[in-house]
N, C-alpha and C. Protein backbone atom coordinates (compact mmCIF):
# COMPACT_ATOMS: atom_id res chain seq x y z
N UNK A 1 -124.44 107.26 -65.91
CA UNK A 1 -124.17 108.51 -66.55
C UNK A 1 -124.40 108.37 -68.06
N UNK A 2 -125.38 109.56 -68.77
CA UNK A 2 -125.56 109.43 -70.34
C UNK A 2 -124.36 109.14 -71.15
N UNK A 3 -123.94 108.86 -72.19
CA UNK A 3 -123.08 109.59 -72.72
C UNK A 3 -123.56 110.53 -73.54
N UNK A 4 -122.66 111.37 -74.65
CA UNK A 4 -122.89 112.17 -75.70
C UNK A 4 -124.03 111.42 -76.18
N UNK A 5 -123.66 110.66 -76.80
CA UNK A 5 -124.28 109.91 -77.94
C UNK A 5 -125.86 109.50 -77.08
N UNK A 6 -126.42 109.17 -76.10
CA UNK A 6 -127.17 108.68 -75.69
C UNK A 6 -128.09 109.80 -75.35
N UNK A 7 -127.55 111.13 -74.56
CA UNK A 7 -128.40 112.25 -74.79
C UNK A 7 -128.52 112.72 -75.96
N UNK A 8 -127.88 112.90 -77.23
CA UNK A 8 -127.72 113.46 -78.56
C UNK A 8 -129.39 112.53 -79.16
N UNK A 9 -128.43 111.53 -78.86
CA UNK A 9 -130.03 110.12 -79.24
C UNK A 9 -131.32 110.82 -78.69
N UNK A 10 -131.23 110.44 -77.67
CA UNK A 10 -132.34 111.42 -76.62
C UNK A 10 -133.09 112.58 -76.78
N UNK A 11 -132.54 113.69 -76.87
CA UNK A 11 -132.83 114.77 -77.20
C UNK A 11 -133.65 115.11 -78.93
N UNK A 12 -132.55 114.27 -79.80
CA UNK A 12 -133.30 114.11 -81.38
C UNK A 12 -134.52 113.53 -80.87
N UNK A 13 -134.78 112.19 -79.92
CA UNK A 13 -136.14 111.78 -79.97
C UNK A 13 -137.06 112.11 -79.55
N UNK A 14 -136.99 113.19 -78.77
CA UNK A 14 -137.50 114.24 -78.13
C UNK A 14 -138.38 115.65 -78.75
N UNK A 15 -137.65 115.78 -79.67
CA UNK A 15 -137.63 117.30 -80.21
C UNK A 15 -138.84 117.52 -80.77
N UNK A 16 -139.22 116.69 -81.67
CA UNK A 16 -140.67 116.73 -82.23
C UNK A 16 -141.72 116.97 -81.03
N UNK A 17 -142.25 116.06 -80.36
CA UNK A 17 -142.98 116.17 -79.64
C UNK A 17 -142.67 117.16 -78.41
N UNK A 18 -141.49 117.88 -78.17
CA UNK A 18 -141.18 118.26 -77.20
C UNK A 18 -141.73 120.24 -77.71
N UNK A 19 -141.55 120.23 -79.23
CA UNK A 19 -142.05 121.71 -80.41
C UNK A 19 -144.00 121.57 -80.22
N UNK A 20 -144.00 120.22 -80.08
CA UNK A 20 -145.63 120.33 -80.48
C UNK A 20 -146.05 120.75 -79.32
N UNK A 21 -145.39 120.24 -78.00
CA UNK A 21 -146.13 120.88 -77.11
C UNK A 21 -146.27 122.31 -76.55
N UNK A 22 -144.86 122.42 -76.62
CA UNK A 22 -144.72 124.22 -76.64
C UNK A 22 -145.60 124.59 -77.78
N UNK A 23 -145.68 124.14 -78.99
CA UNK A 23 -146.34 125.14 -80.04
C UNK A 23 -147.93 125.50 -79.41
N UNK A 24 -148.34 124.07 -79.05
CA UNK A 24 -149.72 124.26 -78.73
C UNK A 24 -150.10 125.01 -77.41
N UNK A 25 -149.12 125.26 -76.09
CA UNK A 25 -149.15 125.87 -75.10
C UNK A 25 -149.11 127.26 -75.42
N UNK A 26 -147.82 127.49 -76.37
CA UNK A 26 -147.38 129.14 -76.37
C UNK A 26 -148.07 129.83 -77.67
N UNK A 27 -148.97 128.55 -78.84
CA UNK A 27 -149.64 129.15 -79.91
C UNK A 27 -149.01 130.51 -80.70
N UNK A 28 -147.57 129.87 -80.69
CA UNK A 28 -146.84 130.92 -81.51
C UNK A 28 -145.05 130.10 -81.83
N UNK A 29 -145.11 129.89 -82.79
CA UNK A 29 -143.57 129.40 -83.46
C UNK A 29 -142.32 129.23 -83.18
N UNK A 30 -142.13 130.97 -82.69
CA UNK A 30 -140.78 131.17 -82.85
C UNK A 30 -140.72 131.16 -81.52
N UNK A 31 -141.57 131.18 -80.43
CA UNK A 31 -141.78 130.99 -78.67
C UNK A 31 -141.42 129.39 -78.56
N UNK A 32 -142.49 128.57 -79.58
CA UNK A 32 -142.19 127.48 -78.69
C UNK A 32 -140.96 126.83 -79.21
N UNK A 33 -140.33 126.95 -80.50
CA UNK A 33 -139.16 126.73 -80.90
C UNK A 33 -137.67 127.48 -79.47
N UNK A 34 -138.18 128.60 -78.99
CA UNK A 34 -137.02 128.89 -77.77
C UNK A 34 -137.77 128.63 -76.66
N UNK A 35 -138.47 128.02 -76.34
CA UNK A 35 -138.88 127.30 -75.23
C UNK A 35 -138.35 125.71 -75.31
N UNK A 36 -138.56 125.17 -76.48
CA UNK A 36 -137.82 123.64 -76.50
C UNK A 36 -136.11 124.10 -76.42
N UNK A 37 -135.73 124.57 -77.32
CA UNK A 37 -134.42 124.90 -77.45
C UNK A 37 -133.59 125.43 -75.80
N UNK A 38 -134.31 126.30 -74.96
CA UNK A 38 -133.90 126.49 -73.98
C UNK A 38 -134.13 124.97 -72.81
N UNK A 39 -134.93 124.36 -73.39
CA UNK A 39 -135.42 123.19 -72.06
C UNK A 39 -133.82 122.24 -72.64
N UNK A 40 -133.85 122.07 -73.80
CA UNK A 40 -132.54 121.44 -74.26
C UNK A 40 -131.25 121.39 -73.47
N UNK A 41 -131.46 123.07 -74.11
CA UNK A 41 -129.71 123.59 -73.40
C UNK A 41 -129.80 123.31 -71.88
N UNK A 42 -130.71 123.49 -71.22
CA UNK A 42 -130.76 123.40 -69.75
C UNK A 42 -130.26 121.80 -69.43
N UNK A 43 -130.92 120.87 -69.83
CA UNK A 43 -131.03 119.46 -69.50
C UNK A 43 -129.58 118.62 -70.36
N UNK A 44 -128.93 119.61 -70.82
CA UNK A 44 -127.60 119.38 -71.19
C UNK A 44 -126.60 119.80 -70.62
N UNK A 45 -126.95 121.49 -70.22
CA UNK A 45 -125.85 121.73 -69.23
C UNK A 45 -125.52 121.16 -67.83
N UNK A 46 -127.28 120.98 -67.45
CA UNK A 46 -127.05 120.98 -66.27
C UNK A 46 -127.26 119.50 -65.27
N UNK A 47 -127.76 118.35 -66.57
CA UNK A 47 -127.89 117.21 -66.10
C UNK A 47 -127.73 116.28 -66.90
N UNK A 48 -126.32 116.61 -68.01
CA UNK A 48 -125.96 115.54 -69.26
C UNK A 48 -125.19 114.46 -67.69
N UNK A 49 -125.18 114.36 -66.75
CA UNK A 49 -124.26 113.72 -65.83
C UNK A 49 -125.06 112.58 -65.42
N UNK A 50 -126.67 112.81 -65.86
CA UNK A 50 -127.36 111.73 -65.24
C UNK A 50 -127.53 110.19 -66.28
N UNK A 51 -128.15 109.51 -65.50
CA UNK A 51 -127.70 108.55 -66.33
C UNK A 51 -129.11 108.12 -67.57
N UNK A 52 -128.81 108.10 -68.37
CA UNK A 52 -130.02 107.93 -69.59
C UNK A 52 -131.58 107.67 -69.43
N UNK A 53 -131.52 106.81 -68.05
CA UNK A 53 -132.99 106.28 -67.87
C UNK A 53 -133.32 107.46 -67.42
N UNK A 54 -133.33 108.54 -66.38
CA UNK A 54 -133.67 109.82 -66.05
C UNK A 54 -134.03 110.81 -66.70
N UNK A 55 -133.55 110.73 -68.00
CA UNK A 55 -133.84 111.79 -68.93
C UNK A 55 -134.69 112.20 -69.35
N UNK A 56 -135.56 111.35 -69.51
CA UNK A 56 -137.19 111.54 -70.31
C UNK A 56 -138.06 112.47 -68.89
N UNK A 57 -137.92 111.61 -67.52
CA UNK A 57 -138.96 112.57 -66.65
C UNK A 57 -138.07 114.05 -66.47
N UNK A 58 -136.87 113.97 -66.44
CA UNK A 58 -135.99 115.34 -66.14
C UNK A 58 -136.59 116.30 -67.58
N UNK A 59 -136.17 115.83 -68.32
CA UNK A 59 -136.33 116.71 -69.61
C UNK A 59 -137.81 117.48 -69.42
N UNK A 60 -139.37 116.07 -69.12
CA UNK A 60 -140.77 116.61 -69.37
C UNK A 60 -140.59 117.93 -68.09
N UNK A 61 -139.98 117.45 -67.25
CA UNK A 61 -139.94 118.44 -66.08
C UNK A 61 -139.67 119.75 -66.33
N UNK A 62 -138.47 120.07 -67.37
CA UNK A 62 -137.70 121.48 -67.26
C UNK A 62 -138.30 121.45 -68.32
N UNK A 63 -139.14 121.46 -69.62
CA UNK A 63 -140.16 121.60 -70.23
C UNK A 63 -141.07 122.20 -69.99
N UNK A 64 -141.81 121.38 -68.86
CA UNK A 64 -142.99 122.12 -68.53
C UNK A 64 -142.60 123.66 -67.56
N UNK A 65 -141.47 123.23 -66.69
CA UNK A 65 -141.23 124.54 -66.61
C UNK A 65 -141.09 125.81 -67.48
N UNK A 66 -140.46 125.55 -68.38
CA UNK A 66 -140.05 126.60 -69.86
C UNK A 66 -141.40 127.43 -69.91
N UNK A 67 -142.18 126.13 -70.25
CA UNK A 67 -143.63 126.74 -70.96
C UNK A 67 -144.07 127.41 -69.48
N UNK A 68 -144.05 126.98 -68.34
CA UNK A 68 -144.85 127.83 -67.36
C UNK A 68 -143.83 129.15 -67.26
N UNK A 69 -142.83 129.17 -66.93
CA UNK A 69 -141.76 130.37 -67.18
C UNK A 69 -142.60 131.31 -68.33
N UNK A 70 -142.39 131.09 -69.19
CA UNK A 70 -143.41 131.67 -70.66
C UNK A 70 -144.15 132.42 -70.08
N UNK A 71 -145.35 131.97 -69.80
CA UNK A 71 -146.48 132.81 -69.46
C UNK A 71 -146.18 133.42 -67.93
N UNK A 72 -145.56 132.94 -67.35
CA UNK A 72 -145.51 133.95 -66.09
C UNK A 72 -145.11 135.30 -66.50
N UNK A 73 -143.78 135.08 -67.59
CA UNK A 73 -143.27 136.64 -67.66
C UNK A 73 -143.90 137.33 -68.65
N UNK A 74 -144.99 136.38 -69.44
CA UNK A 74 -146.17 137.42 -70.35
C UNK A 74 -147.01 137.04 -69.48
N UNK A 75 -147.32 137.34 -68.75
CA UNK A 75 -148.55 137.60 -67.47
C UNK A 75 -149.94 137.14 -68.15
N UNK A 76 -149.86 135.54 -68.73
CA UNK A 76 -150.68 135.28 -69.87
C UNK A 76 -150.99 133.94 -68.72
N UNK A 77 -152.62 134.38 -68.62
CA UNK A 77 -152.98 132.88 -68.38
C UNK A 77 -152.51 131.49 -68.99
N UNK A 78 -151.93 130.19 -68.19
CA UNK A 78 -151.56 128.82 -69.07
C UNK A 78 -152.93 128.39 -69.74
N UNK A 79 -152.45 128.47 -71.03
CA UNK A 79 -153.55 127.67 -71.92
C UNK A 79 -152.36 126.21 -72.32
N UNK A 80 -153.11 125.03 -72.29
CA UNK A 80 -152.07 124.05 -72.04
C UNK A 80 -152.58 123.18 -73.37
N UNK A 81 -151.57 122.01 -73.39
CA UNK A 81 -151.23 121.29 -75.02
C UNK A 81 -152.48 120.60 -75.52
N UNK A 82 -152.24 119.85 -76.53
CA UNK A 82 -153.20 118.73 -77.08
C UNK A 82 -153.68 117.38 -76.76
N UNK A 83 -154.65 117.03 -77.26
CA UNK A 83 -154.74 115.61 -77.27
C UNK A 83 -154.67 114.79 -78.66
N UNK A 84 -153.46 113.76 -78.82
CA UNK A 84 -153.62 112.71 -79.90
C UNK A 84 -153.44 111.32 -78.96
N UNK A 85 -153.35 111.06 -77.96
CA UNK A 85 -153.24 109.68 -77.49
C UNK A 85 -154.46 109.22 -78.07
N UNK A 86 -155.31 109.50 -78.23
CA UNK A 86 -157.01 108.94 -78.45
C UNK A 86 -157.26 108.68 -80.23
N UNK A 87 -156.04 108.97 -80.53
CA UNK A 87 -156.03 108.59 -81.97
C UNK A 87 -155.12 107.94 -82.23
N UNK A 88 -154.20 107.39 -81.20
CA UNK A 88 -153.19 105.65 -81.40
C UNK A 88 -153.95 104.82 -81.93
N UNK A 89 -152.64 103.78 -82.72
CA UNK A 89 -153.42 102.56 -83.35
C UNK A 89 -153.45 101.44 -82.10
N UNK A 90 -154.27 101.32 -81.37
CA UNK A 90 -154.55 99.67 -79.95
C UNK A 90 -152.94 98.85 -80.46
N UNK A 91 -152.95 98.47 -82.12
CA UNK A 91 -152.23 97.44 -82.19
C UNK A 91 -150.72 97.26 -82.37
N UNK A 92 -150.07 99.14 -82.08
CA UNK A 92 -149.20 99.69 -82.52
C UNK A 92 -148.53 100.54 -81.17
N UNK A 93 -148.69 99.71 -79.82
CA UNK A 93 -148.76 100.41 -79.07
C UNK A 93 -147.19 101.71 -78.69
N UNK A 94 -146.34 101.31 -79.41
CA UNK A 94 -145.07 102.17 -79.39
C UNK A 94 -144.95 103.08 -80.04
N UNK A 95 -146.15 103.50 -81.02
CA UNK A 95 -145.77 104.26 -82.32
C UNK A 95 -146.32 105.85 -81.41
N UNK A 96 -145.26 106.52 -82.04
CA UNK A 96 -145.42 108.07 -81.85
C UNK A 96 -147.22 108.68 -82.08
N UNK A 97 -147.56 109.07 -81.00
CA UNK A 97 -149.29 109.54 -81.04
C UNK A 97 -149.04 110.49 -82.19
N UNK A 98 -147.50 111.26 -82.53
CA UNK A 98 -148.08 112.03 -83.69
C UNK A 98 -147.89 112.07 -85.29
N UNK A 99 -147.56 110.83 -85.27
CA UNK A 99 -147.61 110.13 -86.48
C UNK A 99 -148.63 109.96 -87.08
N UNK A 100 -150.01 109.78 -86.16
CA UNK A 100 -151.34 110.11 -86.59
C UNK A 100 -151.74 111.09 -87.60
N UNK A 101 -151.09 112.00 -87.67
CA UNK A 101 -151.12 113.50 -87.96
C UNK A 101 -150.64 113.27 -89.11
N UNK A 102 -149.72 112.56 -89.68
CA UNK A 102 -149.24 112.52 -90.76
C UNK A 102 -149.94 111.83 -91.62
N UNK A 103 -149.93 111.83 -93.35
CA UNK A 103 -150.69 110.65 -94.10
C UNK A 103 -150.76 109.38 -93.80
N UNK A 104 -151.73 108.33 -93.97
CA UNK A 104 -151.56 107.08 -93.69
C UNK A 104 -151.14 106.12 -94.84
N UNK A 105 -150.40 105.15 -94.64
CA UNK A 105 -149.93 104.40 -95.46
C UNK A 105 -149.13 105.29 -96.51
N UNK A 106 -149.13 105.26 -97.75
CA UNK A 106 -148.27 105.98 -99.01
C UNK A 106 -148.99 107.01 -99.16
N UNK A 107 -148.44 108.36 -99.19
CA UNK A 107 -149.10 109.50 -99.39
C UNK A 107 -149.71 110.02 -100.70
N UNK A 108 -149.15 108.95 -101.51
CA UNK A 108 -149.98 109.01 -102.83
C UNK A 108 -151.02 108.53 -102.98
N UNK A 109 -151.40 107.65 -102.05
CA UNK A 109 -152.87 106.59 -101.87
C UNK A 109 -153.73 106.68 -101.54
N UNK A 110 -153.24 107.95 -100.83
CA UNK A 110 -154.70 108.43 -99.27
C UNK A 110 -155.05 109.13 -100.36
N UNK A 111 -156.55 108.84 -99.75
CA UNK A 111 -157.56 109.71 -100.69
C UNK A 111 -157.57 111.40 -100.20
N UNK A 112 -158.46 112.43 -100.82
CA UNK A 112 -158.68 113.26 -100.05
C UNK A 112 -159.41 113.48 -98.66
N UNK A 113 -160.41 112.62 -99.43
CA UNK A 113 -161.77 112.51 -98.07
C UNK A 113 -160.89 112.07 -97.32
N UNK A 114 -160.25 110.46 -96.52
CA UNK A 114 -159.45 109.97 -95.65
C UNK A 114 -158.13 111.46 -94.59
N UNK A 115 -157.68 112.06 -95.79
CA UNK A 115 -156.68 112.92 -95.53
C UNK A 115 -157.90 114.49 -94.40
N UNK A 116 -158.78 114.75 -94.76
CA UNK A 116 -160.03 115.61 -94.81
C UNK A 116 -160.50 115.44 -93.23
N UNK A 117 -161.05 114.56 -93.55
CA UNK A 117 -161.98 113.46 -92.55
C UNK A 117 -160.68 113.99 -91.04
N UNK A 118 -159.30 113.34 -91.04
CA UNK A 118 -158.40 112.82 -90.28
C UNK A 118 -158.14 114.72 -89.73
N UNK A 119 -158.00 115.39 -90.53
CA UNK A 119 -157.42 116.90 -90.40
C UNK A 119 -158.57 117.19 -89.31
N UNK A 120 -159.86 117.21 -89.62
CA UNK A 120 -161.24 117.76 -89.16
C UNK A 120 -160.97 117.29 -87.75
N UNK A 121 -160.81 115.92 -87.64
CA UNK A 121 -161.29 115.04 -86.69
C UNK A 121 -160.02 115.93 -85.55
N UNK A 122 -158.71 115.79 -85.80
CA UNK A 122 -157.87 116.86 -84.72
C UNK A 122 -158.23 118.10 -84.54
N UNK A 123 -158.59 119.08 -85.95
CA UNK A 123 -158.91 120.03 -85.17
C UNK A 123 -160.16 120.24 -84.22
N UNK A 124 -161.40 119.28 -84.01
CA UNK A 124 -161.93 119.47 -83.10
C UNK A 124 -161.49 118.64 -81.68
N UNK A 125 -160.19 118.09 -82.00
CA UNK A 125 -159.72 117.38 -80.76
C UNK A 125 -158.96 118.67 -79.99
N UNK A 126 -158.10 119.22 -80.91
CA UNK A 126 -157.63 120.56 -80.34
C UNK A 126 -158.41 121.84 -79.53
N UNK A 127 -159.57 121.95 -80.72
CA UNK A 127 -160.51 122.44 -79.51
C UNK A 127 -160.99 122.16 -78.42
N UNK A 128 -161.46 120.95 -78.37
CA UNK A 128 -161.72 120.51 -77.33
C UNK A 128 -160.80 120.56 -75.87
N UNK A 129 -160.02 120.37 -76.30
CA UNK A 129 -158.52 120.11 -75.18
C UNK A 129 -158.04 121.16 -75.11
N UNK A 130 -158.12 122.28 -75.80
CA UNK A 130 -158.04 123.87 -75.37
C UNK A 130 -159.07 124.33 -74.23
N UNK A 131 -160.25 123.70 -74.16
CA UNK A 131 -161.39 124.51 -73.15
C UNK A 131 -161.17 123.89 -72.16
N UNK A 132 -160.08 122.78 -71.75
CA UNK A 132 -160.50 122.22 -70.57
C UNK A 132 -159.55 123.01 -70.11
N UNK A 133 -159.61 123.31 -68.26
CA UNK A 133 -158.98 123.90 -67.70
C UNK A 133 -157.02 123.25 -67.72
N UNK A 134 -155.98 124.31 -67.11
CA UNK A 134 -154.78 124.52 -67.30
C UNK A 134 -154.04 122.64 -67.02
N UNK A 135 -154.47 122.64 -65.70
CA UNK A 135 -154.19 121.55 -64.90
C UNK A 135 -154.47 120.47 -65.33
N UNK A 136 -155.83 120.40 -65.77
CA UNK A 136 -156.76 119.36 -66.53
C UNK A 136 -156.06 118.30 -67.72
N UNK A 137 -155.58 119.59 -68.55
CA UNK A 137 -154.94 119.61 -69.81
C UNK A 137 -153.38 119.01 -69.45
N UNK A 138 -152.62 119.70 -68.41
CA UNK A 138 -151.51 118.87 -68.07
C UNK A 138 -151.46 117.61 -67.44
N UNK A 139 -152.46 117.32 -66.81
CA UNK A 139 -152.60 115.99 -66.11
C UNK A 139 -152.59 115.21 -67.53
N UNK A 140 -153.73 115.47 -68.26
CA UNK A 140 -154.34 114.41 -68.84
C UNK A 140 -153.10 114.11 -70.20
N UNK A 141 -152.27 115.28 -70.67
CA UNK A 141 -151.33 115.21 -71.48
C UNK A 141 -149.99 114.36 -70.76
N UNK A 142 -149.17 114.45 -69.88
CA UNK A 142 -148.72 113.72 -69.38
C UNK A 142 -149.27 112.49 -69.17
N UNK A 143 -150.22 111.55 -68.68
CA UNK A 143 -150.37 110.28 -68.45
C UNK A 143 -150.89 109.76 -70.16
N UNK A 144 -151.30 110.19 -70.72
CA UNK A 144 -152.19 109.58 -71.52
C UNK A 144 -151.22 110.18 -72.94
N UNK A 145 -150.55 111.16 -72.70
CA UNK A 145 -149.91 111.32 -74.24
C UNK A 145 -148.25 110.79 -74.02
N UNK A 146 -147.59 111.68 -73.06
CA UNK A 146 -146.48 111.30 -72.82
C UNK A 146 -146.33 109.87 -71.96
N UNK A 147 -147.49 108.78 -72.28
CA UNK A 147 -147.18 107.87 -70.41
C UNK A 147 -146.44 107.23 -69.67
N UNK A 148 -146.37 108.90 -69.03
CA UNK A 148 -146.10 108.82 -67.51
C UNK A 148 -147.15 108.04 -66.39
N UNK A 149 -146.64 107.57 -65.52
CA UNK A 149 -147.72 107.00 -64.85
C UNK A 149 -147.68 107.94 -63.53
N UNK A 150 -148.77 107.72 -62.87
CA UNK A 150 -148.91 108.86 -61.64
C UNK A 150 -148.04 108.97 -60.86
N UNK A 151 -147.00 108.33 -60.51
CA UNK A 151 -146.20 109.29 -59.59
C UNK A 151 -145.55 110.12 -60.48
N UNK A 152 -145.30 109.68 -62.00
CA UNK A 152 -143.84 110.66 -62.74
C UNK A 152 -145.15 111.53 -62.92
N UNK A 153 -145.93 111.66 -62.78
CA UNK A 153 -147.01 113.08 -63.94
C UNK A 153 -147.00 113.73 -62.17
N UNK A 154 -147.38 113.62 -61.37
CA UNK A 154 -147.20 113.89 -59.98
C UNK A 154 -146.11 114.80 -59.52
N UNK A 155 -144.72 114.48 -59.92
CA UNK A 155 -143.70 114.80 -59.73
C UNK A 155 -143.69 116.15 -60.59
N UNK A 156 -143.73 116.10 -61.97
CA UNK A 156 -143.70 116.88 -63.09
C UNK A 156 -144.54 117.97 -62.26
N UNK A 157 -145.92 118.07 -62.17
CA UNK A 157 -146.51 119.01 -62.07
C UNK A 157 -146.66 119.45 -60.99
N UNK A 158 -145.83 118.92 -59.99
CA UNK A 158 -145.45 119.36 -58.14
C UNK A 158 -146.77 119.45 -56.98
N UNK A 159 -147.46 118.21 -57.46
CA UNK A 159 -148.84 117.92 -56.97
C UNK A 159 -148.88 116.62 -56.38
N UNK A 160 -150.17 116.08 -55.92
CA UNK A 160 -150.15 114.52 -55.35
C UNK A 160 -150.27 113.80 -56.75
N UNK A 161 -150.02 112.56 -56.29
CA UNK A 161 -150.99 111.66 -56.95
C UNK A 161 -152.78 111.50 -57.08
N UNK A 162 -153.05 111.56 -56.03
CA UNK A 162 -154.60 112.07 -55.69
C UNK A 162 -154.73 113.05 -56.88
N UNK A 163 -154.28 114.41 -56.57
CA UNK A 163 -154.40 115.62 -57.71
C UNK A 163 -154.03 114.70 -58.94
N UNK A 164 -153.40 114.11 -59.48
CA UNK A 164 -153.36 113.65 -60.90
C UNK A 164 -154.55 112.90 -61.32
N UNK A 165 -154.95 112.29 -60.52
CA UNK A 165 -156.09 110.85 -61.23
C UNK A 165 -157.01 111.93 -61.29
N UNK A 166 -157.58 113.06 -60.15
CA UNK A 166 -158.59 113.66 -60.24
C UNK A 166 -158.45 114.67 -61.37
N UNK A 167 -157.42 115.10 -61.44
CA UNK A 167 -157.41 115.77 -62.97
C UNK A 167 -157.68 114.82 -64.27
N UNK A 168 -157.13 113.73 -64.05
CA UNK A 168 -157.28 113.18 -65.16
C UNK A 168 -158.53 112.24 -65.58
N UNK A 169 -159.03 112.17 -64.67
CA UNK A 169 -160.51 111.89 -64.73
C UNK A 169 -161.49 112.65 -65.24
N UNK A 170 -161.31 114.22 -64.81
CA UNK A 170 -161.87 115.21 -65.29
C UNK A 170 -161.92 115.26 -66.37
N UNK A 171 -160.56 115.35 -66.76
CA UNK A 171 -160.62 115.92 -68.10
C UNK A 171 -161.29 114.60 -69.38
N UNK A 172 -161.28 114.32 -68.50
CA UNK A 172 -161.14 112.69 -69.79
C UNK A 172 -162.62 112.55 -69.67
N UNK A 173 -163.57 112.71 -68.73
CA UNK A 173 -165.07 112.84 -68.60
C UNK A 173 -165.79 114.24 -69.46
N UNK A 174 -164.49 115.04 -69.52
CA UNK A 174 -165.26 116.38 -69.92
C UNK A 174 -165.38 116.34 -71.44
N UNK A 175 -163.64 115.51 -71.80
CA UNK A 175 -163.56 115.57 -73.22
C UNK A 175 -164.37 114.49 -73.84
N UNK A 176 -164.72 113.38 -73.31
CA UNK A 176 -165.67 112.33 -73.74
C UNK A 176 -166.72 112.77 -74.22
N UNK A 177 -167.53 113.66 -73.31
CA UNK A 177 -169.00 114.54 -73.35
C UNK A 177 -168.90 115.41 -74.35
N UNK A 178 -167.44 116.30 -74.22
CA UNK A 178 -167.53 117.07 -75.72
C UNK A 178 -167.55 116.90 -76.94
N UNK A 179 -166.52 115.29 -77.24
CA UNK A 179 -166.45 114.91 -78.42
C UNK A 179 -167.63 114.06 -78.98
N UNK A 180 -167.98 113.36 -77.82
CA UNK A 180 -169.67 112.35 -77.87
C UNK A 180 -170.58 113.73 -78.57
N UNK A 181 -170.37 114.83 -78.26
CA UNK A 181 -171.28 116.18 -78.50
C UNK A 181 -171.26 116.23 -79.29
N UNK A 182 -170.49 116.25 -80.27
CA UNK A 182 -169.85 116.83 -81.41
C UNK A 182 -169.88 115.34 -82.55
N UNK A 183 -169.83 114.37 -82.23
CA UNK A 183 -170.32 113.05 -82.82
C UNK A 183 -168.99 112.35 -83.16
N UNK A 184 -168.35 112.54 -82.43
CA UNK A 184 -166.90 112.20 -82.50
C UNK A 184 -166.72 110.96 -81.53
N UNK A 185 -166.91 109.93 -81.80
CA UNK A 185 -166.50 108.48 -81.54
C UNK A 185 -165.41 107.94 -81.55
N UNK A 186 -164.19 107.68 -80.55
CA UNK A 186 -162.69 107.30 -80.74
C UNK A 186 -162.66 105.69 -80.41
């Protein structure tokens, strides 16, 4: 069983990445701010009883529900999250994928070009990972951003395992070709 302190822990470590993904699903602020906030309250009311290791697949779970809830009741096709796993450091393998996003090293140091260059390079990652289809985009965000390995991304998105690799193959063949297109080398 969590305690306070261990979901409180939990949930803070959560929150960032838990806004980026709603932001980028629901492409609006104050949605994905009460889409995290409601996945919160839910996974507090209704399963602060479980015990800490559970939390992370429970939480991505009633998450992704939120965001699919979202668009069901705006009768809005799922347009689904981002990709930064493909911009981890190999030698840093624990560090937050979206730390990327932030300046590197002292923010007084980075040049512009470096700062420029790094901005450009996501927003055509964002595009890219916007055109691939709904499923595509959740497969490949779960294993490769959040990683989960195929049975937890399986579970999450109420599909096989089979359905996960083949999504995530897809997408990862489609986005290769797009970014190779575009001259984007990771």
């Amino acid at each position: 069983m969590a305690t306070r302190e261990e979901l409180s822990e939990f949930l803070a470590s959560v929150e960032r990445r838990a806004y980026k993904q709603a932001l980028f699903a629901v492409r609006d602020e104050s949605h994905a701010l009460d889409i995290v906030q409601e996945a919160m309250m839910k996974i507090a009311e209704n399963y602060g009883d479980r015990p800490a290791a559970e939390l992370p697949l429970l939480f991505t779970r009633i998450l992704q529900n939120a965001i699919h809830d979202f668009f069901r009741r705006s009768k809005v096709r799922s347009t689904w999250v981002t990709l930064f796993s493909a911009l981890t450091d190999e030698n840093e393998p624990d560090a937050d994928p979206l730390d990327i996003l932030g300046p590197t090293g002292d923010a007084r140091t980075e040049s512009s070009e470096t700062r420029y260059e790094r901005e450009q390079i996501v927003a055509i990652i964002e595009e890219e990972v916007a055109k691939l289809p709904a499923r595509q985009r959740q497969a490949f965000l779960l294993r490769y951003w959040e990683d989960l390995d195929t049975a937890e991304t399986a579970a999450v998105m109420g599909c096989s395992e089979g359905s996960v690799k083949t999504h995530c193959s897809r997408a990862t063949s489609a986005l290769a070709r797009a970014l190779k297109g575009r001259g984007i080398t990771l």
